[in-house]
N, C-alpha and C. Protein backbone atom coordinates (compact mmCIF):
# COMPACT_ATOMS: atom_id res chain seq x y z
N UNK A 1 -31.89 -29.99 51.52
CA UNK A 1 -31.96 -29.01 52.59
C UNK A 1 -32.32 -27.64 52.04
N UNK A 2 -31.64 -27.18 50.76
CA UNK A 2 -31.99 -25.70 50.45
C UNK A 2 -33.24 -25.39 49.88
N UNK A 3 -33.79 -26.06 49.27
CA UNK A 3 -35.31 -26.24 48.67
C UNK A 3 -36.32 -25.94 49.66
N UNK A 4 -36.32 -26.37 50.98
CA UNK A 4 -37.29 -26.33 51.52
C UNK A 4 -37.00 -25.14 52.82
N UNK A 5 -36.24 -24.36 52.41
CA UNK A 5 -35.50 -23.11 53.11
C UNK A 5 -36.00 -22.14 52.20
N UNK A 6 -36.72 -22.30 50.81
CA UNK A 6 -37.43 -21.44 50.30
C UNK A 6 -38.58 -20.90 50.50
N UNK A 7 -38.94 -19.72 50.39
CA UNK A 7 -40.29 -19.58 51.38
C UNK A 7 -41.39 -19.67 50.36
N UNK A 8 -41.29 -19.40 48.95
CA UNK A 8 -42.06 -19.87 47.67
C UNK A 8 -41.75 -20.32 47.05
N UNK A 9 -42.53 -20.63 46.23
CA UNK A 9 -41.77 -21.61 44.61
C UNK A 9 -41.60 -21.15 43.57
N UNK A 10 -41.47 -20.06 43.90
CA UNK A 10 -41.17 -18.79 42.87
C UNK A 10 -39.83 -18.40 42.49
N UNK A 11 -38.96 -18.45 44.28
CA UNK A 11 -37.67 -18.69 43.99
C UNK A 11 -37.20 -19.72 43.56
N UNK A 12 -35.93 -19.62 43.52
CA UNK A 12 -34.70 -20.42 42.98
C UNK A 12 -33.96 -20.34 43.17
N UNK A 13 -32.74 -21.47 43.10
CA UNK A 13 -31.44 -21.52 43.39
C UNK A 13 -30.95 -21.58 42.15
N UNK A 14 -30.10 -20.60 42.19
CA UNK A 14 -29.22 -20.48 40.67
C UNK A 14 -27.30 -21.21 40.92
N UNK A 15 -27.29 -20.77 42.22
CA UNK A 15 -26.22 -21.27 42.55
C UNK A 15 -25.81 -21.16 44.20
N UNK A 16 -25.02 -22.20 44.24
CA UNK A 16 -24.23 -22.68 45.56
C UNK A 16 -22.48 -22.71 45.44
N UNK A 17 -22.25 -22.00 46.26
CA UNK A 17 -20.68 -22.19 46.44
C UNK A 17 -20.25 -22.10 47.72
N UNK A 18 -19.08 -22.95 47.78
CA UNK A 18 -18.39 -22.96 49.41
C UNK A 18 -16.95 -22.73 49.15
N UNK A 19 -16.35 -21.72 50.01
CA UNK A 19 -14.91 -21.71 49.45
C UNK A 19 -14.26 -22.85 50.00
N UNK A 20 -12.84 -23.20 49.69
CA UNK A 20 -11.93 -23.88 50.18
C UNK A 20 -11.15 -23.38 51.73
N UNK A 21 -11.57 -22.40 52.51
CA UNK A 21 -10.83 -22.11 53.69
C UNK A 21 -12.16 -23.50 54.74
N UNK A 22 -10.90 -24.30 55.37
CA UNK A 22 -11.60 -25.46 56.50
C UNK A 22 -11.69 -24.62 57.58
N UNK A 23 -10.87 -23.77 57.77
CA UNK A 23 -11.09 -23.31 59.31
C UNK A 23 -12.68 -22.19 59.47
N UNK A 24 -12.69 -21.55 58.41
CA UNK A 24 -14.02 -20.82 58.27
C UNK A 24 -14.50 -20.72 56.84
N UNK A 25 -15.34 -22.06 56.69
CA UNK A 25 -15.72 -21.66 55.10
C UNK A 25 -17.24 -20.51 54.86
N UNK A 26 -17.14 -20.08 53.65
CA UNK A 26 -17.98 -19.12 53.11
C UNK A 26 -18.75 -20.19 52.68
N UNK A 27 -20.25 -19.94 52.58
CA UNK A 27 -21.06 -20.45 51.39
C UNK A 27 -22.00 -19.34 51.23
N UNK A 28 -22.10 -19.39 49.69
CA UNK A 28 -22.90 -18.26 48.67
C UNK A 28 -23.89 -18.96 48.39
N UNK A 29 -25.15 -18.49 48.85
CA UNK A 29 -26.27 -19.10 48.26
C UNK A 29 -27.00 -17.70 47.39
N UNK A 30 -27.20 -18.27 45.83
CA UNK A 30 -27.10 -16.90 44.78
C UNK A 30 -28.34 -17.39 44.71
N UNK A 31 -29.82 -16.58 44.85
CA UNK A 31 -30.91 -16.68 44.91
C UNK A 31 -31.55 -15.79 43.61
N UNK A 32 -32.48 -16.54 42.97
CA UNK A 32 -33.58 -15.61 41.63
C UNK A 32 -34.87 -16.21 42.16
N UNK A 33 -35.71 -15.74 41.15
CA UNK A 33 -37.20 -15.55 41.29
C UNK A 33 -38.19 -15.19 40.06
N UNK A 34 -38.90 -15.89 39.96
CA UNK A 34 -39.73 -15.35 38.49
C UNK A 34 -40.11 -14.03 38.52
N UNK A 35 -40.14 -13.40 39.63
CA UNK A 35 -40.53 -11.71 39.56
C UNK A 35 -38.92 -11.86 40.34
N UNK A 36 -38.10 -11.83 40.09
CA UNK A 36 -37.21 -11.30 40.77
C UNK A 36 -36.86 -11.85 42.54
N UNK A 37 -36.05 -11.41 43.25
CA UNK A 37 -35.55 -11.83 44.56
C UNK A 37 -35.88 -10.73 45.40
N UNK A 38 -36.25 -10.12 46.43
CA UNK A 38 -35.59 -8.92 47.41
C UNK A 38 -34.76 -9.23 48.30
N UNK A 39 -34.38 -8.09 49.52
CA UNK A 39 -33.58 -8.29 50.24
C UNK A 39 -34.00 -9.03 51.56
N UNK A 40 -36.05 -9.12 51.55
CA UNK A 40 -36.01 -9.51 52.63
C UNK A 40 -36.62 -11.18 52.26
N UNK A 41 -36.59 -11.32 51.46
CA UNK A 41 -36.74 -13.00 51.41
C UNK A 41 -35.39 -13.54 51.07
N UNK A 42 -33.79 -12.82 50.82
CA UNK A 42 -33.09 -12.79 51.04
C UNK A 42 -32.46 -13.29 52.55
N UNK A 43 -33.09 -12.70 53.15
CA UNK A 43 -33.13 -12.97 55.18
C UNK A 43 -33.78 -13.97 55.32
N UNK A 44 -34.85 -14.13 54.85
CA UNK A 44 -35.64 -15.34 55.47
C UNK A 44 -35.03 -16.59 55.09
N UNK A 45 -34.31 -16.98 53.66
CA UNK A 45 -33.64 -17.97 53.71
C UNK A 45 -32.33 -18.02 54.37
N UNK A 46 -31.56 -16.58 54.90
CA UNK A 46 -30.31 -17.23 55.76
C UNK A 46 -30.76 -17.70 56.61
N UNK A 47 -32.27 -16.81 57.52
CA UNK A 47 -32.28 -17.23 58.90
C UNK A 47 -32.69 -18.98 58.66
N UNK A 48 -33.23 -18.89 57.71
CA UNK A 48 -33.90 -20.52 57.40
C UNK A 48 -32.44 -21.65 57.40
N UNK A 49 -31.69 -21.32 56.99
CA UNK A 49 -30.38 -22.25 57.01
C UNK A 49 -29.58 -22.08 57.56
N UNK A 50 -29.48 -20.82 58.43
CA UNK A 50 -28.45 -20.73 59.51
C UNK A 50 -29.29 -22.18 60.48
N UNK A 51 -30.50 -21.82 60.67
CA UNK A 51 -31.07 -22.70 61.54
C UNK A 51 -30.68 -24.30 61.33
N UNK A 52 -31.05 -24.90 60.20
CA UNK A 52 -30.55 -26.14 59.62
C UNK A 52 -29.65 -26.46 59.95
N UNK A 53 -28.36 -25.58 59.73
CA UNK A 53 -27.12 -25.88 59.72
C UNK A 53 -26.53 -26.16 61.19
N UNK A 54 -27.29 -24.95 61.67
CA UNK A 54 -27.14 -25.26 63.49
C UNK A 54 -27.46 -26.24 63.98
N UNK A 55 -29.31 -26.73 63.49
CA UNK A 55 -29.69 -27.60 63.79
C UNK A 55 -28.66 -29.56 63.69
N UNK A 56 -28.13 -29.41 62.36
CA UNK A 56 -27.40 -30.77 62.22
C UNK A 56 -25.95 -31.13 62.51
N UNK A 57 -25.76 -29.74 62.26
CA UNK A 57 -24.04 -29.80 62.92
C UNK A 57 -23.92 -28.94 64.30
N UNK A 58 -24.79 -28.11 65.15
CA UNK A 58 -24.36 -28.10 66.20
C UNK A 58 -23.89 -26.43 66.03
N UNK A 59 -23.98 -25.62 67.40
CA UNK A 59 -23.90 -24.44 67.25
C UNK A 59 -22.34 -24.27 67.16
N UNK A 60 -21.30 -25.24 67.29
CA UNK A 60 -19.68 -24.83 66.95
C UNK A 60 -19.00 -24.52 66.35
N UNK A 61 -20.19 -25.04 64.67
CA UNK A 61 -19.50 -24.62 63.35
C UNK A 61 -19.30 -23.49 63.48
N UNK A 62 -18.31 -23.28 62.55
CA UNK A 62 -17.96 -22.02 62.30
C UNK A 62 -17.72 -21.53 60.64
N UNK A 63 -18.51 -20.51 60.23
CA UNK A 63 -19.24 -20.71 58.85
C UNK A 63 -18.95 -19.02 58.78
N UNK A 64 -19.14 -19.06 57.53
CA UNK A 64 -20.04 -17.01 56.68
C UNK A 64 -20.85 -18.11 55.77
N UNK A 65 -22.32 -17.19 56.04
CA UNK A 65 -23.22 -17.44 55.36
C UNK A 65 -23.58 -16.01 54.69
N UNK A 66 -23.45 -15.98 52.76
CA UNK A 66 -23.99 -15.02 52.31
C UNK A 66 -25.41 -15.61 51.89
N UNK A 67 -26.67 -15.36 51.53
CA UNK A 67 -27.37 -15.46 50.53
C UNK A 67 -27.91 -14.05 49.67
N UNK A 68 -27.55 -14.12 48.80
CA UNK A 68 -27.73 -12.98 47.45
C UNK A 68 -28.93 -13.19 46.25
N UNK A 69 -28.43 -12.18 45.35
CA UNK A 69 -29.46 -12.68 43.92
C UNK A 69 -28.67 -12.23 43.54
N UNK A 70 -28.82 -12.74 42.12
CA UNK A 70 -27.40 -12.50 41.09
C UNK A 70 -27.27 -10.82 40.59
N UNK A 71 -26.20 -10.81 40.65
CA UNK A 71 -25.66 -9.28 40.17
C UNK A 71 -25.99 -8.59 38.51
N UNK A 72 -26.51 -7.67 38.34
CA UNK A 72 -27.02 -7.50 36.78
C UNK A 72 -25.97 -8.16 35.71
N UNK A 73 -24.82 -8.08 36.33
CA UNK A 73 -23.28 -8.58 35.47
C UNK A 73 -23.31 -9.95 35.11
N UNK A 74 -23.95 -10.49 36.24
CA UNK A 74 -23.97 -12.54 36.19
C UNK A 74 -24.72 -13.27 35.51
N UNK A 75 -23.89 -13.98 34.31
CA UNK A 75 -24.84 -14.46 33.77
C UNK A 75 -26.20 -15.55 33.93
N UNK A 76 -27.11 -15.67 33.02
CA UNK A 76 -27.97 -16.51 33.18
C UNK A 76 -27.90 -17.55 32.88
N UNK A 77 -28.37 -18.62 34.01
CA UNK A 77 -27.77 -20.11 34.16
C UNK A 77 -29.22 -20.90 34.06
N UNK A 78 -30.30 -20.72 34.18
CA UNK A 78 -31.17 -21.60 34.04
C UNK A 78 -32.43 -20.61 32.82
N UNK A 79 -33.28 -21.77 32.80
CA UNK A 79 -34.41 -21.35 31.52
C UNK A 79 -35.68 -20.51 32.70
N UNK A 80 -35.42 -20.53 33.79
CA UNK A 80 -35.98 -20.16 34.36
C UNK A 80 -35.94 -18.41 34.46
N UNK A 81 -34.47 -18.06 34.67
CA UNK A 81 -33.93 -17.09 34.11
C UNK A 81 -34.22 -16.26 32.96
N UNK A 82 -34.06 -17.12 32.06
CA UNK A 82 -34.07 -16.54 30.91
C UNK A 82 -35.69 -15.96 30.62
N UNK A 83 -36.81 -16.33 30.93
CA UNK A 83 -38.26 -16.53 30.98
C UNK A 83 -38.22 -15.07 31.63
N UNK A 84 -37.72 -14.89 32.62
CA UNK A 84 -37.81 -13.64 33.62
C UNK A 84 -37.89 -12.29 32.96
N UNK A 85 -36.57 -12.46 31.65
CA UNK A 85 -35.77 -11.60 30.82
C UNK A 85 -36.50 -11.70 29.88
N UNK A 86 -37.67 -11.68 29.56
CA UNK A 86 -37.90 -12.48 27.83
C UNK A 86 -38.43 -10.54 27.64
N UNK A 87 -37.79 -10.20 26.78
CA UNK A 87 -37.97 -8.69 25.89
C UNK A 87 -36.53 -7.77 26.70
N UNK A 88 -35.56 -8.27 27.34
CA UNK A 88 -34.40 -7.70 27.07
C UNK A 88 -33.12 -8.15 26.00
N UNK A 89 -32.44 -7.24 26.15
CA UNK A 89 -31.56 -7.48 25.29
C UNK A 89 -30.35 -7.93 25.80
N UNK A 90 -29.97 -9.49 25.19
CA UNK A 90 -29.02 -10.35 25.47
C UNK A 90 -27.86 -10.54 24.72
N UNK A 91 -26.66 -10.77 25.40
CA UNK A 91 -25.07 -11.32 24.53
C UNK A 91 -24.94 -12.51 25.17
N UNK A 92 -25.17 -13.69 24.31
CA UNK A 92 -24.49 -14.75 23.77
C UNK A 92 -23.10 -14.93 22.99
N UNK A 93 -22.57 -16.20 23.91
CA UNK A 93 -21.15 -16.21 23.26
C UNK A 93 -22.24 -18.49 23.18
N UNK A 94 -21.63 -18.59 21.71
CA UNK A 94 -22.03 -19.48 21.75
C UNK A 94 -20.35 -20.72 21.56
N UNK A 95 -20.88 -22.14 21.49
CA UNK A 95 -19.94 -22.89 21.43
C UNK A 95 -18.80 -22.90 20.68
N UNK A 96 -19.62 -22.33 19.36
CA UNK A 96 -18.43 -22.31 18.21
C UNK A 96 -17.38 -20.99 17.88
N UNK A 97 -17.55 -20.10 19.35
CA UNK A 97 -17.14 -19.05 19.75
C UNK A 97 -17.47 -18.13 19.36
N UNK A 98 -18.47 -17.76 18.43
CA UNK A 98 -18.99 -16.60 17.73
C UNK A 98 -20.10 -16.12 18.95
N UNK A 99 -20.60 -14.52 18.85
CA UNK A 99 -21.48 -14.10 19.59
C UNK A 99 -22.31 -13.32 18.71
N UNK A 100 -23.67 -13.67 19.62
CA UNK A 100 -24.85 -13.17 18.85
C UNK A 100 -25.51 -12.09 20.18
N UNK A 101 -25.93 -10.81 19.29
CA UNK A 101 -26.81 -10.02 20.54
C UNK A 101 -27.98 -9.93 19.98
N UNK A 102 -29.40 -9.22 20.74
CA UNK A 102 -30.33 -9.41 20.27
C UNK A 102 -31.18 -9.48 21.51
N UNK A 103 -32.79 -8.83 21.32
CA UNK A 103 -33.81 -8.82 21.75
C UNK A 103 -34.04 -10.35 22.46
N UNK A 104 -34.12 -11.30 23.51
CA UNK A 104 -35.19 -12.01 23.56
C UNK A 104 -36.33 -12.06 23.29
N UNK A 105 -36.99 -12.65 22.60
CA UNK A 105 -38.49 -13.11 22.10
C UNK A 105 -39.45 -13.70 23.00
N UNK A 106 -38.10 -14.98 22.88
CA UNK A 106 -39.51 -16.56 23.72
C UNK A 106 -38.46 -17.03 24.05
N UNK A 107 -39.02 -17.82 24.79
CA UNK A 107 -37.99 -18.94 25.84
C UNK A 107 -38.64 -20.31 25.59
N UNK A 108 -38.14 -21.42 24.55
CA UNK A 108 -38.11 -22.64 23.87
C UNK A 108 -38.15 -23.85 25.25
N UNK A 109 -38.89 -25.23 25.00
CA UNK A 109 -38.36 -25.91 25.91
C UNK A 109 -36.95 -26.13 25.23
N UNK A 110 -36.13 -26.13 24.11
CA UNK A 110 -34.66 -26.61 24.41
C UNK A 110 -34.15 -25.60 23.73
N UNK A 111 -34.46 -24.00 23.72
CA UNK A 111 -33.65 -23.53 23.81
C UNK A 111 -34.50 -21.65 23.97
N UNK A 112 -34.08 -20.87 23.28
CA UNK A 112 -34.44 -19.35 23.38
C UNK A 112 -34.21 -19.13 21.42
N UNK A 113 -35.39 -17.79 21.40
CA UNK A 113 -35.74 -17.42 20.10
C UNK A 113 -35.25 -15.70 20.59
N UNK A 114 -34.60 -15.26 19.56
CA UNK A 114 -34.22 -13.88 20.35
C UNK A 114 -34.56 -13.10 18.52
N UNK A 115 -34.49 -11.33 18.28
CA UNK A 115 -34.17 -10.90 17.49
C UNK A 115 -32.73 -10.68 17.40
N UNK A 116 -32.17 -11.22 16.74
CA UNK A 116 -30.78 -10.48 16.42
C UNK A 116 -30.04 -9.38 15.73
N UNK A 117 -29.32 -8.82 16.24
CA UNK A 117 -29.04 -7.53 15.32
C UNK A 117 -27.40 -8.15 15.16
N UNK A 118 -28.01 -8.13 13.31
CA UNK A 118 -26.66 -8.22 12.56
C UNK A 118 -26.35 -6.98 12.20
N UNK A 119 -24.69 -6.55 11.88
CA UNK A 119 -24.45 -5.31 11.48
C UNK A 119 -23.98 -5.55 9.70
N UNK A 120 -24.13 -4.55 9.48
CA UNK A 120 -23.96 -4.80 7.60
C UNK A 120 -22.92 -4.05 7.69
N UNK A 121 -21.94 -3.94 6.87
CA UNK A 121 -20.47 -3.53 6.30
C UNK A 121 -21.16 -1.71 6.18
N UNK A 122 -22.45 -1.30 5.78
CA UNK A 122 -23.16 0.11 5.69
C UNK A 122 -23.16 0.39 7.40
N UNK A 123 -22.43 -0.50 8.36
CA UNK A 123 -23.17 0.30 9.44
C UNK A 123 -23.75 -0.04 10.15
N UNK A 124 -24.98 -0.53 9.24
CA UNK A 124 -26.81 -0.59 9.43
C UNK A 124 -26.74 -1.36 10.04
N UNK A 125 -27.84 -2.11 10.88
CA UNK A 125 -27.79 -3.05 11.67
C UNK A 125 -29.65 -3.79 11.30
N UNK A 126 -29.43 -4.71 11.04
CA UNK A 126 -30.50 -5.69 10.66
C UNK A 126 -31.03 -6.68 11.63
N UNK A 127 -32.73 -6.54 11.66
CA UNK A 127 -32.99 -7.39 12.75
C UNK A 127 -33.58 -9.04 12.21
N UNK A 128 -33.03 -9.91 12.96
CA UNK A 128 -33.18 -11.14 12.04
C UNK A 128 -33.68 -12.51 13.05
N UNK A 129 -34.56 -12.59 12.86
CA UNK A 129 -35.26 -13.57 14.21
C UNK A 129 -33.99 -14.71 14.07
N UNK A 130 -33.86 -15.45 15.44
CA UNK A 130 -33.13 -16.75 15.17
C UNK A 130 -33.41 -17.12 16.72
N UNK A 131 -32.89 -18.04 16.19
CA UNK A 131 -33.26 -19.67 17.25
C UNK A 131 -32.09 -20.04 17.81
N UNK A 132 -32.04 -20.46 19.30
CA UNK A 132 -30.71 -20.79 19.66
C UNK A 132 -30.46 -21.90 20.51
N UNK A 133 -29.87 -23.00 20.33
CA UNK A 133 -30.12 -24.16 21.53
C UNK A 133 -29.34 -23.91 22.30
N UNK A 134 -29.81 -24.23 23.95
CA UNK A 134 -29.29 -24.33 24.94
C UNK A 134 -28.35 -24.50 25.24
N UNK A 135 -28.05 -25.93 24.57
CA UNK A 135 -27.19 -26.79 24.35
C UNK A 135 -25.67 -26.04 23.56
N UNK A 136 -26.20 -25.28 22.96
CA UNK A 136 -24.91 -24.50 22.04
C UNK A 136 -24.90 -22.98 22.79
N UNK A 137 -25.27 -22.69 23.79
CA UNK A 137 -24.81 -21.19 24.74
C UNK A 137 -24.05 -21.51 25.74
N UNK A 138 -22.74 -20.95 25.39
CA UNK A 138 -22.11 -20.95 27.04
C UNK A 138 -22.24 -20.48 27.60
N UNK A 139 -22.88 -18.72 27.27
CA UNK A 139 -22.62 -17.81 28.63
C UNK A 139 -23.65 -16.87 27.88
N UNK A 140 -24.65 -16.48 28.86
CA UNK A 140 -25.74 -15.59 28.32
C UNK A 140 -25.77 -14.58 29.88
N UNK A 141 -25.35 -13.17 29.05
CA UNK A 141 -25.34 -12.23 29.59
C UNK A 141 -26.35 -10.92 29.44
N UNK A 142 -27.03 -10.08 30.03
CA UNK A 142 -27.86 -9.26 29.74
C UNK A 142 -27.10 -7.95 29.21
N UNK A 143 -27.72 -7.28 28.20
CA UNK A 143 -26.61 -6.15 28.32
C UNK A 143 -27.67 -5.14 28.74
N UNK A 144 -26.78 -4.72 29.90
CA UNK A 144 -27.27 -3.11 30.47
C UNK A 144 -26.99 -1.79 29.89
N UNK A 145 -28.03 -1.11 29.73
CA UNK A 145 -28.37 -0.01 28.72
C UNK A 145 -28.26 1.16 29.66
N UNK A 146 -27.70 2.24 29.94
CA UNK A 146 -27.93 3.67 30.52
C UNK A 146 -28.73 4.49 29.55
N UNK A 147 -29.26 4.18 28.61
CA UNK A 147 -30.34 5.41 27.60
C UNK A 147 -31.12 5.92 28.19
């Protein structure tokens, strides 16, 4: 149903959530885009699934429908994502709990190539290409810069 509530194929669904209240549930539909999301293709997919929803269950439900794009804070969940971002600067917390920050480069089919900045005991901070699998990132966050 949500796929074809998209008005290009440019967007994406990064995520779906419904809370636990039965009497009026919420669902979050968290919307991206290879150039990004706005606010008004934002609209076009509620009005697109308010309709659906009306359409199969009937105008009685009783629902909150948000649809959004992810917040600068939220991390990145698909490679699709990450592609969007490729020349900002990212924090990785990886599996083995250590975190790496660093430039994105390229975006790998199985994983991302970023510069990393190691810091030296002087201070200094060293930039050191590396490679990172997918598979070993739990949580990839952008870091936002005020400079």
């Amino acid at each position: 149903m949500l796929p074809s509530c998209l008005p290009s194929d440019e967007l994406f669904v990064v995520k779906v959530q419904v809370s636990d209240n039965p009497a009026k549930p919420k669902i979050t539909v968290i919307l991206d885009g290879d150039n990004g999301v706005g606010i008004d293709e934002c609209a076009v997919v509620s009005r697109r699934l308010n309709n659906r929803i009306e359409t199969t269950y009937g105008d009685d439900i009783s629902y909150v429908l948000e649809v959004t794009s992810p917040g600068a804070d939220q991390p990145l969940t698909s490679e699709r994502q990450y592609k969007r971002h490729v020349g900002r600067k990212l924090k990785l917390v990886l599996k083995d709990g250590s975190e790496k920050t660093g430039i994105l480069e390229e975006v790998l089919a199985d994983g991302i190539k970023i510069t990393e900045e190691v810091k030296e005991k002087s201070k200094k901070v060293t930039l050191v290409p590396t490679q990172v699998n997918f598979t070993d990132i739990v949580k990839t966050n952008i870091v936002i810069s005020f400079k």
